[in-house]
C-alpha atoms as a PDB file:
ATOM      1  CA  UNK A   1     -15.597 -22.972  19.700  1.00  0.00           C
ATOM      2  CA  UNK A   2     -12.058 -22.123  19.112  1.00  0.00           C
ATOM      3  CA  UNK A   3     -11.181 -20.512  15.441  1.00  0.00           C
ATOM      4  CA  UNK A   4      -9.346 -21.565  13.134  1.00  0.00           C
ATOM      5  CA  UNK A   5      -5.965 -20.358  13.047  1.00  0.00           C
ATOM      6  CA  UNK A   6      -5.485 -20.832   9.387  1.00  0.00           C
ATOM      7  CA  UNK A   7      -8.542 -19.900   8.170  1.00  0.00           C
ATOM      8  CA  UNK A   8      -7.800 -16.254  10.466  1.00  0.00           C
ATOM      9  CA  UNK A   9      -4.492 -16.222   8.348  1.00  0.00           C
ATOM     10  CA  UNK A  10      -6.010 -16.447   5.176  1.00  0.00           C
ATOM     11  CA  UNK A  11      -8.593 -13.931   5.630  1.00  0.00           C
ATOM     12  CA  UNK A  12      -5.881 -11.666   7.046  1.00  0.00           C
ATOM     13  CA  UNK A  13      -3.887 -12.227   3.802  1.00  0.00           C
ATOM     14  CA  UNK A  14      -6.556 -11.710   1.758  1.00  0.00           C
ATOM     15  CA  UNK A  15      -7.750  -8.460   2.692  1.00  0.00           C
ATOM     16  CA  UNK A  16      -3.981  -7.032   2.627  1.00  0.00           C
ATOM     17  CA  UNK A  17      -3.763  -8.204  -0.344  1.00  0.00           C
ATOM     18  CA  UNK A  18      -6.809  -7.094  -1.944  1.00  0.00           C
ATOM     19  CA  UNK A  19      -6.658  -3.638   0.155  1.00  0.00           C
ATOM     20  CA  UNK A  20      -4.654  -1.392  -2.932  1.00  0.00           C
ATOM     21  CA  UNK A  21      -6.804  -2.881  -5.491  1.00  0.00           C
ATOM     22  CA  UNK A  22      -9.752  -1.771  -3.638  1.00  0.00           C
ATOM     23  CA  UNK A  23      -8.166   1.769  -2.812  1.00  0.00           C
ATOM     24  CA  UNK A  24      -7.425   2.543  -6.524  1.00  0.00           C
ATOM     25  CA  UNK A  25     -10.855   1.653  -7.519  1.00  0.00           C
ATOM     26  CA  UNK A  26     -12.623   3.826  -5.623  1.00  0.00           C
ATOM     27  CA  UNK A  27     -10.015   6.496  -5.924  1.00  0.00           C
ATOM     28  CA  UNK A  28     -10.705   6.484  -9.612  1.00  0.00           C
ATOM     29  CA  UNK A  29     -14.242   6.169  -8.977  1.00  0.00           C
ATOM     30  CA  UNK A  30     -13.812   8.925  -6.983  1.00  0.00           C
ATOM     31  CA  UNK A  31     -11.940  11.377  -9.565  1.00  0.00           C
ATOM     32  CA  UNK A  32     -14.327   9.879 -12.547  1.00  0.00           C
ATOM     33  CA  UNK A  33     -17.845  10.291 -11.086  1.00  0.00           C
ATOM     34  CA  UNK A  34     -16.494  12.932  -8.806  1.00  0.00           C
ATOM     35  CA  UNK A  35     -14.207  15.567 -10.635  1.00  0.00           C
ATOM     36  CA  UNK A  36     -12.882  15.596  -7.266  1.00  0.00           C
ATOM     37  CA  UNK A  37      -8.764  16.474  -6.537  1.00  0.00           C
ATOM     38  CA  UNK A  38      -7.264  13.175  -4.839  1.00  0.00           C
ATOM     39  CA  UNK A  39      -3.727  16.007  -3.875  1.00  0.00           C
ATOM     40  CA  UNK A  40      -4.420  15.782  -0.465  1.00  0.00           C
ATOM     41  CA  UNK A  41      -4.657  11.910  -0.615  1.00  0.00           C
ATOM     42  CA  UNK A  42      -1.090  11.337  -1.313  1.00  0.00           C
ATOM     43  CA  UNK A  43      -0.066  12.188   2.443  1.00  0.00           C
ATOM     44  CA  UNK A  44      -2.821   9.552   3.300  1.00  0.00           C
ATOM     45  CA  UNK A  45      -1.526   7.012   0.845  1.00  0.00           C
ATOM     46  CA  UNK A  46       2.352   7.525   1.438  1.00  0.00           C
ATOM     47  CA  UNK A  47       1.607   7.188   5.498  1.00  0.00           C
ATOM     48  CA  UNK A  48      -0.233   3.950   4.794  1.00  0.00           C
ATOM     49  CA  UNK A  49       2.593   2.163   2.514  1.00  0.00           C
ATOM     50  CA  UNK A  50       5.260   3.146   4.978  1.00  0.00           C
ATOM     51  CA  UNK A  51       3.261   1.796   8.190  1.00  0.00           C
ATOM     52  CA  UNK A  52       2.265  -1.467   5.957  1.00  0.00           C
ATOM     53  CA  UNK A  53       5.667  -2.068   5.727  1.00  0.00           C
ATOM     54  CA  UNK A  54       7.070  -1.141   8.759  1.00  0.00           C
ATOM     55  CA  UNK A  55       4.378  -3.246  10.485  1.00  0.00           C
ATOM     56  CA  UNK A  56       5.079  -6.051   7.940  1.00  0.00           C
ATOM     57  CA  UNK A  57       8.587  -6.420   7.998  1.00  0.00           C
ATOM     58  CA  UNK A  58       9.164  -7.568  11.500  1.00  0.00           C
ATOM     59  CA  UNK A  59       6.597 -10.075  11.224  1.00  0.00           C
ATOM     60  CA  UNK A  60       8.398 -11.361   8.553  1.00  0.00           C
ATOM     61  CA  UNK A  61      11.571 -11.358  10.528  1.00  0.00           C
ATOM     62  CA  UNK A  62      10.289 -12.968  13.147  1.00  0.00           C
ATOM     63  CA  UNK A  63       9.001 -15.962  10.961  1.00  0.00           C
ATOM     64  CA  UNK A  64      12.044 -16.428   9.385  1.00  0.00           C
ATOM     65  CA  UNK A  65      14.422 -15.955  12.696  1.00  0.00           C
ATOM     66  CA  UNK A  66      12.154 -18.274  14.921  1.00  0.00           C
ATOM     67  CA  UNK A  67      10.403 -21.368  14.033  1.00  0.00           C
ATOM     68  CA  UNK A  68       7.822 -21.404  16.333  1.00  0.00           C
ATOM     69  CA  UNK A  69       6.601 -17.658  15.138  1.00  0.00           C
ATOM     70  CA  UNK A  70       6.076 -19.002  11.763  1.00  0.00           C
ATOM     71  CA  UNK A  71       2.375 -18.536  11.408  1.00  0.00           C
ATOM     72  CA  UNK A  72       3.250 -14.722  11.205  1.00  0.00           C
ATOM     73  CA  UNK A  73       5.231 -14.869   7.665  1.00  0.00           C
ATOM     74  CA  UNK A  74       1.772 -14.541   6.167  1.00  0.00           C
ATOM     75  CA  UNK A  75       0.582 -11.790   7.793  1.00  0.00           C
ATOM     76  CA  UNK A  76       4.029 -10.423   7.684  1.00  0.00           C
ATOM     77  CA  UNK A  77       4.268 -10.756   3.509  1.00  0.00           C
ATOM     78  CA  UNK A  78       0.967 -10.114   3.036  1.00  0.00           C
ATOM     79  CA  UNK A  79       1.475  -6.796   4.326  1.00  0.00           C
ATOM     80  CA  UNK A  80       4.676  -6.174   2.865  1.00  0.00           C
ATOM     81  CA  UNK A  81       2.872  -6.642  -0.527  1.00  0.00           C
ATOM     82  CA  UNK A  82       0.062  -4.386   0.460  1.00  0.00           C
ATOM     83  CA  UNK A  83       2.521  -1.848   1.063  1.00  0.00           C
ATOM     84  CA  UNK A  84       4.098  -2.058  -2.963  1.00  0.00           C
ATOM     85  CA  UNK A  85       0.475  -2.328  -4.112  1.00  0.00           C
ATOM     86  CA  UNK A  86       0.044   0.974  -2.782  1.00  0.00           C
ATOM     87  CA  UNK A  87       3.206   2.770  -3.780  1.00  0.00           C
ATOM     88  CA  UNK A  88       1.037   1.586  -7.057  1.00  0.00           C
ATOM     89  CA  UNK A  89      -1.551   3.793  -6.396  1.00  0.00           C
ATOM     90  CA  UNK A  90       0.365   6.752  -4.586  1.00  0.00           C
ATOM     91  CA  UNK A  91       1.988   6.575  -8.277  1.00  0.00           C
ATOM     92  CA  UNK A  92      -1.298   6.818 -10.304  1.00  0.00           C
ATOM     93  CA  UNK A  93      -2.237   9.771  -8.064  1.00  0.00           C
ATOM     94  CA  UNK A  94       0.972  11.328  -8.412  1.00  0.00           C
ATOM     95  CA  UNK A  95       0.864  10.913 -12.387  1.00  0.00           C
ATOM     96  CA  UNK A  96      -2.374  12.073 -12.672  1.00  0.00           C
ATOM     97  CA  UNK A  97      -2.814  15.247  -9.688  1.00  0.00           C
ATOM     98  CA  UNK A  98       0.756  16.105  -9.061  1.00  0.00           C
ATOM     99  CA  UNK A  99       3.093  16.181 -12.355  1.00  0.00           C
ATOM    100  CA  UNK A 100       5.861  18.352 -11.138  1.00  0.00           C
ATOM    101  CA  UNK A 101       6.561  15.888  -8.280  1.00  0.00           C
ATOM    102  CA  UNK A 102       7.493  13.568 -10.940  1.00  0.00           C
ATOM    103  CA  UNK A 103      11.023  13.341 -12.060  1.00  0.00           C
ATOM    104  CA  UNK A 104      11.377  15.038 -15.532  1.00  0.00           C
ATOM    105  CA  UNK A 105      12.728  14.077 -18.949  1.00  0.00           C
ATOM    106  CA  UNK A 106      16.115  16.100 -18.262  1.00  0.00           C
ATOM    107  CA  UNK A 107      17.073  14.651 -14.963  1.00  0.00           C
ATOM    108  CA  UNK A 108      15.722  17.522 -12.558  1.00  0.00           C
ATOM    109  CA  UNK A 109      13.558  16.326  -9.725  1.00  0.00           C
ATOM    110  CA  UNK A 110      11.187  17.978  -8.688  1.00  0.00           C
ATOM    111  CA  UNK A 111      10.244  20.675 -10.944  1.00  0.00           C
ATOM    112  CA  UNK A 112       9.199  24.076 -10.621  1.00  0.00           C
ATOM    113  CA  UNK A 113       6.005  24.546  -9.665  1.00  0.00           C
ATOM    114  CA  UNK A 114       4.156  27.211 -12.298  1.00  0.00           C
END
C-alpha cells in the first residue's frame, strides 16, 4: 500500500512546526522543576535554527523555481518557520541565562562579563 503523499507532507509540517513550541516547554520545565543552567544549550539551539534554515531554504527554492518540485514548499516553509520559532527560544534562554550577551540600554554589545 503506497502512502499518501499529502498526508506525509502534513505530518512533516506539523512536527516542524510544533518542534520550538515543544523545545521551550520542556526547556522551561527543565529550568523550573530542575534549577538546572540551560548556558550550554544555546550552542545546541543556535546550531539547530541555522541548519533548519539552511535545510529549508532550498526546498523552498526549488518549489518556487520548478513546478514539478512543488510538493517540497511545505517541507521547505515549514522548516524555515521552525527555524524563527527557535531563534524564539535561543532568545528566552539568552534573556534568562546569559544577560551580558544581550545588547545593553547604551548601545554596547556585548557587555563585560563581571
Amino acid at each position: 500500500m503506497r502512502p499518501d503523499v499529502k498526508l506525509i507532507l502534513i505530518g512533516v509540517a506539523a512536527i516542524a512546526v510544533a518542534s520550538p513550541f515543544a523545545t521551550i516547554g520542556v526547556l522551561a520545565a527543565i529550568a523550573r522543576f530542575g534549577k538546572a543552567n540551560l548556558r550550554p544549550t544555546l550552542r545546541w539551539l543556535r546550531a539547530s535554527r541555522w541548519v533548519a534554515w539552511l535545510i529549508g531554504l532550498p526546498f523552498a527554492f526549488a518549489a518556487v523555481v520548478s513546478h514539478q518540485l512543488f510538493f517540497c514548499f511545505p517541507i521547505g516553509m515549514s522548516l524555515i518557520s521552525a527555524s524563527a520559532g527557535l531563534a524564539i527560544t535561543e532568545q528566552w534562554v539568552k534573556r534568562r541565562y546569559t544577560a551580558e550577551l544581550l545588547p545593553t540600554e547604551d548601545g554596547w554589545w556585548p557587555t563585560e562579563r563581571k
